[in-house]
C-alpha atoms as a PDB file:
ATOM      1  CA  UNK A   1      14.546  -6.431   6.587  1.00  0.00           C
ATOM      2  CA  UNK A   2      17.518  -7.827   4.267  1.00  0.00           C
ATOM      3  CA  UNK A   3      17.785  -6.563   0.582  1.00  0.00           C
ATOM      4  CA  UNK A   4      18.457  -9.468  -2.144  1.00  0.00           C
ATOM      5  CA  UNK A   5      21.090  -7.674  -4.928  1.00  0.00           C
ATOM      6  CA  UNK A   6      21.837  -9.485  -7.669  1.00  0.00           C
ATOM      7  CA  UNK A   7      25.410  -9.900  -6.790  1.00  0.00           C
ATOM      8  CA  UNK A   8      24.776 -11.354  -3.065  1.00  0.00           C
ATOM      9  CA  UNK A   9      22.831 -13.735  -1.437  1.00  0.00           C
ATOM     10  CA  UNK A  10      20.313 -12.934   1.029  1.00  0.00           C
ATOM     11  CA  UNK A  11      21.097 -14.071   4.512  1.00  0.00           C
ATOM     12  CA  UNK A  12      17.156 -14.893   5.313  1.00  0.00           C
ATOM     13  CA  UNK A  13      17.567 -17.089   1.657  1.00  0.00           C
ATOM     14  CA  UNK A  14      20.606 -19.034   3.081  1.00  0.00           C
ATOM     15  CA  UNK A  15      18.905 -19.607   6.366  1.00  0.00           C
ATOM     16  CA  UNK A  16      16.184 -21.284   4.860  1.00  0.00           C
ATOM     17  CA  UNK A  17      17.725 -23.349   2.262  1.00  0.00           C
ATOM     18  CA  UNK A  18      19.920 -24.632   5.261  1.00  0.00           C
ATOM     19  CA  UNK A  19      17.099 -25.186   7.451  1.00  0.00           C
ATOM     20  CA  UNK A  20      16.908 -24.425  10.881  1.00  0.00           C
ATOM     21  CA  UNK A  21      17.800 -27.001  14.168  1.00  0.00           C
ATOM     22  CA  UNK A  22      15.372 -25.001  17.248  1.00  0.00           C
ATOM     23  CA  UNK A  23      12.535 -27.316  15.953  1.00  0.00           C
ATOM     24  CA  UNK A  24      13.786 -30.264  15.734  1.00  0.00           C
ATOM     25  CA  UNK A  25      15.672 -30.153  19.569  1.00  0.00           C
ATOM     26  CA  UNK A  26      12.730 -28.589  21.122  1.00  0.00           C
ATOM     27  CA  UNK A  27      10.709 -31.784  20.177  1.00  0.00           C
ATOM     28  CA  UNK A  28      13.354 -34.032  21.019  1.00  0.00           C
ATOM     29  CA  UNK A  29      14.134 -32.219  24.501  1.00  0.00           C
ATOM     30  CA  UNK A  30      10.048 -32.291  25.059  1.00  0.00           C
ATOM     31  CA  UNK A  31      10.331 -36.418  25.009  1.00  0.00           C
ATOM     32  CA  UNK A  32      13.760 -36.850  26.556  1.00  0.00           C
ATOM     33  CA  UNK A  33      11.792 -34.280  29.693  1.00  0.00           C
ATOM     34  CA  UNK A  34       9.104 -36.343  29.009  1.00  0.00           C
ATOM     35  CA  UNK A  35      10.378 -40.323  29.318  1.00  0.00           C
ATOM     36  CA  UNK A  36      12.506 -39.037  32.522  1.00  0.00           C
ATOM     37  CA  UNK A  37       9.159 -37.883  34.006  1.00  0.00           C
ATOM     38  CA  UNK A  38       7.640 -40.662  33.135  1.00  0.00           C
ATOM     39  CA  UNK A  39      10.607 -43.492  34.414  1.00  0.00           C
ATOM     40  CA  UNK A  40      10.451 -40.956  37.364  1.00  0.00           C
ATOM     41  CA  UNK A  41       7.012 -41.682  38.319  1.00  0.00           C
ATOM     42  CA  UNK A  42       7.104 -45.526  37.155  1.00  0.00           C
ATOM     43  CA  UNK A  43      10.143 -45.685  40.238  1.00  0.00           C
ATOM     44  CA  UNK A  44       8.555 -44.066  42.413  1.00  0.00           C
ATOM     45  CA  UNK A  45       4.917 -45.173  42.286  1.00  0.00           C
ATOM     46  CA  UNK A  46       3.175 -46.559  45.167  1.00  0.00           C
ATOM     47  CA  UNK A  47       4.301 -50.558  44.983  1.00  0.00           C
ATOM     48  CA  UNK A  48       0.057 -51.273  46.462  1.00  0.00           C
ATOM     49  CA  UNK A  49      -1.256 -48.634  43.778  1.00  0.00           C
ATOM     50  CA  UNK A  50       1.165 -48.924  40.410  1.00  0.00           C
ATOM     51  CA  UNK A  51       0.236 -47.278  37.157  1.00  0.00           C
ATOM     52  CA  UNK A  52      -1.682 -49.725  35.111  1.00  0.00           C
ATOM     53  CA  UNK A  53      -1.038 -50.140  30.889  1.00  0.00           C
ATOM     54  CA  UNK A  54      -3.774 -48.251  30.150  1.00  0.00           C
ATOM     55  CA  UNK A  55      -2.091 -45.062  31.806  1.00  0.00           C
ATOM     56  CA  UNK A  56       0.920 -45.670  30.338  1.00  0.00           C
ATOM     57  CA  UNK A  57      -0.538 -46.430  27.049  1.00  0.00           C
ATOM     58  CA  UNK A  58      -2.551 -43.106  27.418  1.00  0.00           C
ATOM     59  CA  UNK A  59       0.672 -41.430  28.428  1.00  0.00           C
ATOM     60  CA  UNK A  60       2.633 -42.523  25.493  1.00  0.00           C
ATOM     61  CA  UNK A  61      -0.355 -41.880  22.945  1.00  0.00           C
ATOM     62  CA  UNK A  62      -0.442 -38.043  24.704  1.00  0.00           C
ATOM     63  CA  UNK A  63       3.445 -37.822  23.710  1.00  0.00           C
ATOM     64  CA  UNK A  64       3.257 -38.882  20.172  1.00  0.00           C
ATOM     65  CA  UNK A  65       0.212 -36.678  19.837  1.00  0.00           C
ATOM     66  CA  UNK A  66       2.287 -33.913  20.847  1.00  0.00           C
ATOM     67  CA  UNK A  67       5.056 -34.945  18.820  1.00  0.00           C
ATOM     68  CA  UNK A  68       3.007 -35.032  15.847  1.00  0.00           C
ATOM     69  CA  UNK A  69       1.822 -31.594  15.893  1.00  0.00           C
ATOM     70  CA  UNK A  70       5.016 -30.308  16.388  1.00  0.00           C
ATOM     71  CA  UNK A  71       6.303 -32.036  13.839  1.00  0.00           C
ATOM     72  CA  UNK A  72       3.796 -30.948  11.327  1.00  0.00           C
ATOM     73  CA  UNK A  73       4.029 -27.254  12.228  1.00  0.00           C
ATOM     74  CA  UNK A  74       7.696 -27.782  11.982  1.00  0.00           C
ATOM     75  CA  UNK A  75       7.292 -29.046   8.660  1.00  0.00           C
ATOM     76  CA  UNK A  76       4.624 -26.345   7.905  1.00  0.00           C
ATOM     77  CA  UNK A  77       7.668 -24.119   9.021  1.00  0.00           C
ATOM     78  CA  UNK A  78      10.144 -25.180   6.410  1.00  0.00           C
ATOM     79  CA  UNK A  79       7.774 -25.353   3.819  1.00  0.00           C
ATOM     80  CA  UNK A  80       7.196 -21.674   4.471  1.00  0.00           C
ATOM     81  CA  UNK A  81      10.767 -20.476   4.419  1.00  0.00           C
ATOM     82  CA  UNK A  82      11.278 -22.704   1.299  1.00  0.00           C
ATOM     83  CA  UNK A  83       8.442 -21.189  -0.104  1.00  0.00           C
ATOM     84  CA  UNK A  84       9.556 -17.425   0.517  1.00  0.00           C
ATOM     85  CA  UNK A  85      13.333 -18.326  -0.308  1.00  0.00           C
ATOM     86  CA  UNK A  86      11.921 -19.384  -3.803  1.00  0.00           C
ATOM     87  CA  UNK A  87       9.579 -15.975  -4.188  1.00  0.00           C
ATOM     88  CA  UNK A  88      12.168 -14.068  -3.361  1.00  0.00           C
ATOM     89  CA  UNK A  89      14.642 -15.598  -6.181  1.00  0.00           C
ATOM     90  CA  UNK A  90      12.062 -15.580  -8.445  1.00  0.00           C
ATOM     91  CA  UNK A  91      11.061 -11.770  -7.623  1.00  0.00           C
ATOM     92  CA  UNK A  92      14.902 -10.880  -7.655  1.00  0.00           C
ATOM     93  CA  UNK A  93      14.956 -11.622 -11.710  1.00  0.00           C
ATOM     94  CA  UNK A  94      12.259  -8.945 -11.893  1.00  0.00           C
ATOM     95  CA  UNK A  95      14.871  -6.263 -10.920  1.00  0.00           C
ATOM     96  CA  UNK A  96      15.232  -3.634 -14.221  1.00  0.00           C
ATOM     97  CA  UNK A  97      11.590  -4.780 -15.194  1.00  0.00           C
ATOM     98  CA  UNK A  98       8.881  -2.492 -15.201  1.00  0.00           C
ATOM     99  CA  UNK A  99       5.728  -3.683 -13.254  1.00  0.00           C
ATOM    100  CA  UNK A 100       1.906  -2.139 -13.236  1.00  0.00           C
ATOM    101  CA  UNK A 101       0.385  -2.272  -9.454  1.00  0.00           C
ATOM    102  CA  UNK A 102      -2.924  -0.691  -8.405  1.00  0.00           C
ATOM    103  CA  UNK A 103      -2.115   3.123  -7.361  1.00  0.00           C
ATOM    104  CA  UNK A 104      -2.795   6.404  -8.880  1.00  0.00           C
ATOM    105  CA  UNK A 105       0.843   8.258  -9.506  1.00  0.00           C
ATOM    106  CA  UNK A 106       2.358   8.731 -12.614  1.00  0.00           C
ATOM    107  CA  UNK A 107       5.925   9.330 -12.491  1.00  0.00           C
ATOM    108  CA  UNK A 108       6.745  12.228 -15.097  1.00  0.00           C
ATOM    109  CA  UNK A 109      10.433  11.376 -16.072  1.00  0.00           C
ATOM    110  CA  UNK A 110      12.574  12.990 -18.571  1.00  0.00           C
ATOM    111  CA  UNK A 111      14.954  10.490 -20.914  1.00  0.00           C
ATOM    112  CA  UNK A 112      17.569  11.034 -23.697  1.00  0.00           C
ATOM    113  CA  UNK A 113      18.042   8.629 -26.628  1.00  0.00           C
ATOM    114  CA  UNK A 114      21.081   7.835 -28.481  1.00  0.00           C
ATOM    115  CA  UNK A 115      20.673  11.232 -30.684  1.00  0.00           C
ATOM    116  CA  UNK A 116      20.372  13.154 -28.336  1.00  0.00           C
ATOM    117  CA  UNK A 117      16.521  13.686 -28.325  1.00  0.00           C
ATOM    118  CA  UNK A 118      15.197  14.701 -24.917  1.00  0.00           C
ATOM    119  CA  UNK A 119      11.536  13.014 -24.138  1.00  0.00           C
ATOM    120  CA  UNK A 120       9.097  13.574 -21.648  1.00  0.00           C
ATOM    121  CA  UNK A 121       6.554  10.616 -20.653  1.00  0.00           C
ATOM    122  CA  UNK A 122       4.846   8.756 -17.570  1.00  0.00           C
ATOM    123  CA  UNK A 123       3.419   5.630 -17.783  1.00  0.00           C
ATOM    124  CA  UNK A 124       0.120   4.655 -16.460  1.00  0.00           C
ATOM    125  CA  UNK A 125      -2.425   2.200 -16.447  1.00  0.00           C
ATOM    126  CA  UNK A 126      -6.394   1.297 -15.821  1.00  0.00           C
ATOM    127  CA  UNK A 127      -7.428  -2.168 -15.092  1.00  0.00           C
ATOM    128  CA  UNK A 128     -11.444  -2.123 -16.525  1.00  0.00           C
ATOM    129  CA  UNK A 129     -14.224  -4.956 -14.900  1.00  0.00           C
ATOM    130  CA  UNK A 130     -15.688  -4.071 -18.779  1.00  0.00           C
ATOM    131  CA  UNK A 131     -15.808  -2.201 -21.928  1.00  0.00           C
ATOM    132  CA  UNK A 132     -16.098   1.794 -21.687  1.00  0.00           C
ATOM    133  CA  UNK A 133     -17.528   4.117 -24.390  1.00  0.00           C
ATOM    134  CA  UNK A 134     -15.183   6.849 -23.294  1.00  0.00           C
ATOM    135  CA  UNK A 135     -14.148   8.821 -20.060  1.00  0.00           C
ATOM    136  CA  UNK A 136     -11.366  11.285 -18.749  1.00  0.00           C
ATOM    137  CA  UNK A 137      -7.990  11.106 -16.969  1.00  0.00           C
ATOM    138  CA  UNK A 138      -7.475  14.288 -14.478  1.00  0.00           C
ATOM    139  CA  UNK A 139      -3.918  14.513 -13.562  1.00  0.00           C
ATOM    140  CA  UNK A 140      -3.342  16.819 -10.830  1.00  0.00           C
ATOM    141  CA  UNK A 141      -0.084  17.846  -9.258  1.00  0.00           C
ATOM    142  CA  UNK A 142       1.139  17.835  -5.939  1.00  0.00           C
ATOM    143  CA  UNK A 143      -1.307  20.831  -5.189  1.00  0.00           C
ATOM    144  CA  UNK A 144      -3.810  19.103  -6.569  1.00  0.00           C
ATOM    145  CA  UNK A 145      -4.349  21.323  -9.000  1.00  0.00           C
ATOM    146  CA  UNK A 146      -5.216  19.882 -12.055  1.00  0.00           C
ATOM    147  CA  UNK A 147      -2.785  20.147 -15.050  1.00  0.00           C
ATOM    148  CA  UNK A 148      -4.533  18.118 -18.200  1.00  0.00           C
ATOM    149  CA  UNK A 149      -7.208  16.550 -18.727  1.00  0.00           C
ATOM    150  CA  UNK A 150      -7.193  12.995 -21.453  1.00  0.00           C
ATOM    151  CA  UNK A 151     -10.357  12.290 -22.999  1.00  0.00           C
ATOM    152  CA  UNK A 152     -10.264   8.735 -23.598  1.00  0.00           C
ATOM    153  CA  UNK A 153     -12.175   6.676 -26.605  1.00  0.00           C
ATOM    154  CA  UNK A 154     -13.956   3.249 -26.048  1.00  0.00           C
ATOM    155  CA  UNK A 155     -11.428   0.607 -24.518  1.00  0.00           C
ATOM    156  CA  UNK A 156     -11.819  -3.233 -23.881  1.00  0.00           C
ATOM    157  CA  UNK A 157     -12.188  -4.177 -20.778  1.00  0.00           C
ATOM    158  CA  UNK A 158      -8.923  -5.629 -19.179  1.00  0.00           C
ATOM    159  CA  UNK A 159      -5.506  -3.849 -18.537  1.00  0.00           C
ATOM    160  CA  UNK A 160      -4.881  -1.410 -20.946  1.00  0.00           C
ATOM    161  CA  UNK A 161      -1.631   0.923 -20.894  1.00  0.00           C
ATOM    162  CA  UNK A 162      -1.650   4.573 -21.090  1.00  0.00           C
ATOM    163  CA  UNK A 163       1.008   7.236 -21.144  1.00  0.00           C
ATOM    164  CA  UNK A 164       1.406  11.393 -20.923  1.00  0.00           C
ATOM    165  CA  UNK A 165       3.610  13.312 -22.889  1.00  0.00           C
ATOM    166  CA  UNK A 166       3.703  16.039 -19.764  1.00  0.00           C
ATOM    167  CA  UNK A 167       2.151  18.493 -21.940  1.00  0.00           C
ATOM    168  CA  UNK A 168      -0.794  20.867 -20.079  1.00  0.00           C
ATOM    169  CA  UNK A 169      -4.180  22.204 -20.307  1.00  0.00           C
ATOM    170  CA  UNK A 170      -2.545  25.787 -20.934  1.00  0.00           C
ATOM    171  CA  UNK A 171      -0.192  24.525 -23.313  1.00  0.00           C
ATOM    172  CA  UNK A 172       3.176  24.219 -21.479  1.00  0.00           C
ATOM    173  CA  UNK A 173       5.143  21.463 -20.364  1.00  0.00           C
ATOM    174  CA  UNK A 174       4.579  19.717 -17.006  1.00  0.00           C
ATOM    175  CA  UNK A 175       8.141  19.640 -15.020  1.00  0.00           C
ATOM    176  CA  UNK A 176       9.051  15.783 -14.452  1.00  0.00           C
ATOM    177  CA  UNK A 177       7.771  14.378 -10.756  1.00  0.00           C
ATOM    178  CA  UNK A 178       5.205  12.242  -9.591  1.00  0.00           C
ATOM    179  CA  UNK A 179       1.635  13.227 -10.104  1.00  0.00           C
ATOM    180  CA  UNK A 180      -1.461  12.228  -9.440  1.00  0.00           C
ATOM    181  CA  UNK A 181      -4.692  10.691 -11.723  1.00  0.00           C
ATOM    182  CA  UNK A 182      -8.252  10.079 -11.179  1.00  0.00           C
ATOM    183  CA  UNK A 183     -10.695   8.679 -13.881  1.00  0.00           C
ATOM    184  CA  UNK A 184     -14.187   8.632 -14.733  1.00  0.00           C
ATOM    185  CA  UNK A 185     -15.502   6.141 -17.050  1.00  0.00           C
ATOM    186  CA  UNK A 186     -18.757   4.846 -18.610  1.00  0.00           C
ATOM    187  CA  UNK A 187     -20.427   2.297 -20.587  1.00  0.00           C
ATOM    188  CA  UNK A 188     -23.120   4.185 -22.626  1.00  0.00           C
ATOM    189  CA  UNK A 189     -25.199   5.787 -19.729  1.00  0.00           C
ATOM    190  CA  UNK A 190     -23.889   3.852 -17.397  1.00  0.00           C
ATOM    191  CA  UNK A 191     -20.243   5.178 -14.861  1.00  0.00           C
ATOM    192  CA  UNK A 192     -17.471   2.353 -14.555  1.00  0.00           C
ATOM    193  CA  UNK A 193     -14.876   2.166 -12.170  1.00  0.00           C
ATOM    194  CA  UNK A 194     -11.902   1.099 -13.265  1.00  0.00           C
ATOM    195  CA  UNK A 195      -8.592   0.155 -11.100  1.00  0.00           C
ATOM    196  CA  UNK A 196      -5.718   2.780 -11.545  1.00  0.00           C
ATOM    197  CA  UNK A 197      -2.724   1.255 -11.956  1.00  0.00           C
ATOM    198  CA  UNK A 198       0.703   3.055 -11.460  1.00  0.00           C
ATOM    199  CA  UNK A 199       3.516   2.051 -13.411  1.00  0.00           C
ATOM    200  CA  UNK A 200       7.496   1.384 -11.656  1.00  0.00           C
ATOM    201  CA  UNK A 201      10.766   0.341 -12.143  1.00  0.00           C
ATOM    202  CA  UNK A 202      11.849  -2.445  -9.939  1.00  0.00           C
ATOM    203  CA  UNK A 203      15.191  -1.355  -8.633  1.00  0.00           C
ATOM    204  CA  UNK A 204      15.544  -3.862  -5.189  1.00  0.00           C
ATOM    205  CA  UNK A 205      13.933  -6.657  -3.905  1.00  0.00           C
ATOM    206  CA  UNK A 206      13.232  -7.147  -0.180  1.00  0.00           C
ATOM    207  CA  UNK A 207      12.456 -10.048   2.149  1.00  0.00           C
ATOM    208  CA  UNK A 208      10.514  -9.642   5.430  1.00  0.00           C
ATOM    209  CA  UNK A 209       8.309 -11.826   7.818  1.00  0.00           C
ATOM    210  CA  UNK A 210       5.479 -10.258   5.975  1.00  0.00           C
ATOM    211  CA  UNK A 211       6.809 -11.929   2.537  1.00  0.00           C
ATOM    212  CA  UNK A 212       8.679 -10.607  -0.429  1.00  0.00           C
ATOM    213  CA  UNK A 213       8.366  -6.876  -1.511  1.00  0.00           C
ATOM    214  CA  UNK A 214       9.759  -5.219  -4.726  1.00  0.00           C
ATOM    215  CA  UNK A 215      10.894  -1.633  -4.487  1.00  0.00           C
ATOM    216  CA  UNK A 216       9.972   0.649  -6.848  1.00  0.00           C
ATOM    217  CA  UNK A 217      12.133   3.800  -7.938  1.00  0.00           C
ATOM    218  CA  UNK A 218      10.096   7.197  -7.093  1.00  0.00           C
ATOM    219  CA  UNK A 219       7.218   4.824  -6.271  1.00  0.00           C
ATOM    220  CA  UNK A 220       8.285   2.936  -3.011  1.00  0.00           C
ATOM    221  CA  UNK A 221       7.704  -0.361  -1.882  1.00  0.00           C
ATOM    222  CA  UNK A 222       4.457  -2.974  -2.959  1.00  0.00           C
ATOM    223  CA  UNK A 223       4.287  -6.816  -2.231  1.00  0.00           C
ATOM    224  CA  UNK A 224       4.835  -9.140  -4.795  1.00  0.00           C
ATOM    225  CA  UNK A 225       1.079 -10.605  -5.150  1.00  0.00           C
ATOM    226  CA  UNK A 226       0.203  -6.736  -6.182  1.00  0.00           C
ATOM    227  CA  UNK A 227       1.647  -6.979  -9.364  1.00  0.00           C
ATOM    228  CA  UNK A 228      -0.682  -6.921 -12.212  1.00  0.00           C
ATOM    229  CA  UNK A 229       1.467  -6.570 -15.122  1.00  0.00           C
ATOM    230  CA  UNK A 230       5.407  -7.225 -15.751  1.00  0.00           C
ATOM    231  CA  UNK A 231       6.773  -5.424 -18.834  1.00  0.00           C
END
């Protein structure tokens, strides 16, 4: 796995802009093997028996049809590695943006502004498949006990952004870490289950045979096609 910072470029990304050589030799050494098999058997075929033009012709029409698959996969190839080369630039100008992706953490995190102010918050999210009436957020902490309870009003269905101040149920103040949420939601009498969505900072971006990944601080790792939301 090879990390892509902003101030270096990504081996895997050079590799594929530069294209690779194996393809294009195996094919060639496959019909320089093959032609010397075939002039092979064309000298040493039985002078009372030879090969007739419709072997050969069905021979040569096996070769290219060879040929032409491994060309096209070898295409198929590049087109791939082009394709990833250009997700992973793309995802590496999403480094120092936040991004929602389907999870259930909140990450309670503590800041300072320029007066001085401390400020407790964590960001979350719910992705709705339609309007609610109302329903509750239960954040629980790494015992899973729970420590406060949202009520939440009607919403519109779609991605809508939430946040907690870290206060509690009893009236303290939550100490900053990562928590987790569930929700329960309804439409009039009906439930509705929403998507969670936890919210990250992406810090790295990383490039594997399994595609492009962003890494999230506190949060870990999430592919690329995950992200539902880039603030």
């Amino acid at each position: 796995m090879s990390t892509i910072q902003t101030n270096s470029v990504d081996p895997t990304l050079l590799a594929a802009m530069n294209g690779t050589k194996s393809s294009a030799n195996t094919i060639q050494s496959a019909q320089d093997q093959f032609m010397k098999l075939l002039t092979t058997q064309l000298k040493n075929q039985d002078p009372l028996n030879p090969m007739d033009n419709a072997q050969v012709t069905s021979q040569l029409a096996q070769l290219s049809t060879v040929t032409g698959i491994n060309q096209v996969n070898a295409s198929i190839n590049a087109m791939n590695a082009n394709f990833q080369a250009s997700q992973s630039l793309q995802a590496a100008n999403m480094i120092g943006h936040g991004v929602f992706t389907p999870g259930s953490n909140i990450s309670l995190t503590t800041t300072t502004n320029s007066a001085g102010v401390n400020s407790t918050a964590g960001a979350f999210g719910l992705n709705l498949p339609q309007n609610i009436s109302g329903g509750t957020v239960s954040i629980t902490n790494a015992a899973g006990a729970v420590v406060k309870t949202i009520n939440l009003g009607s919403m519109q269905q779609g991605v809508q952004t939430l946040s907690w101040d870290g206060s509690t149920d009893s009236g303290g103040t939550a100490p900053t870490g990562t928590y987790s949420y569930a929700v329960k939601a309804v439409s009039g009498a009906s439930p509705v289950t929403p998507t969670n969505l936890e919210f990250g900072m992406v810090s790295s971006v990383s490039a594997n045979s399994q595609g492009v990944t962003l890494n999230l601080a506190n949060l870990g790792s999430v592919a690329m096609n995950s992200v539902v939301q880039i603030f």
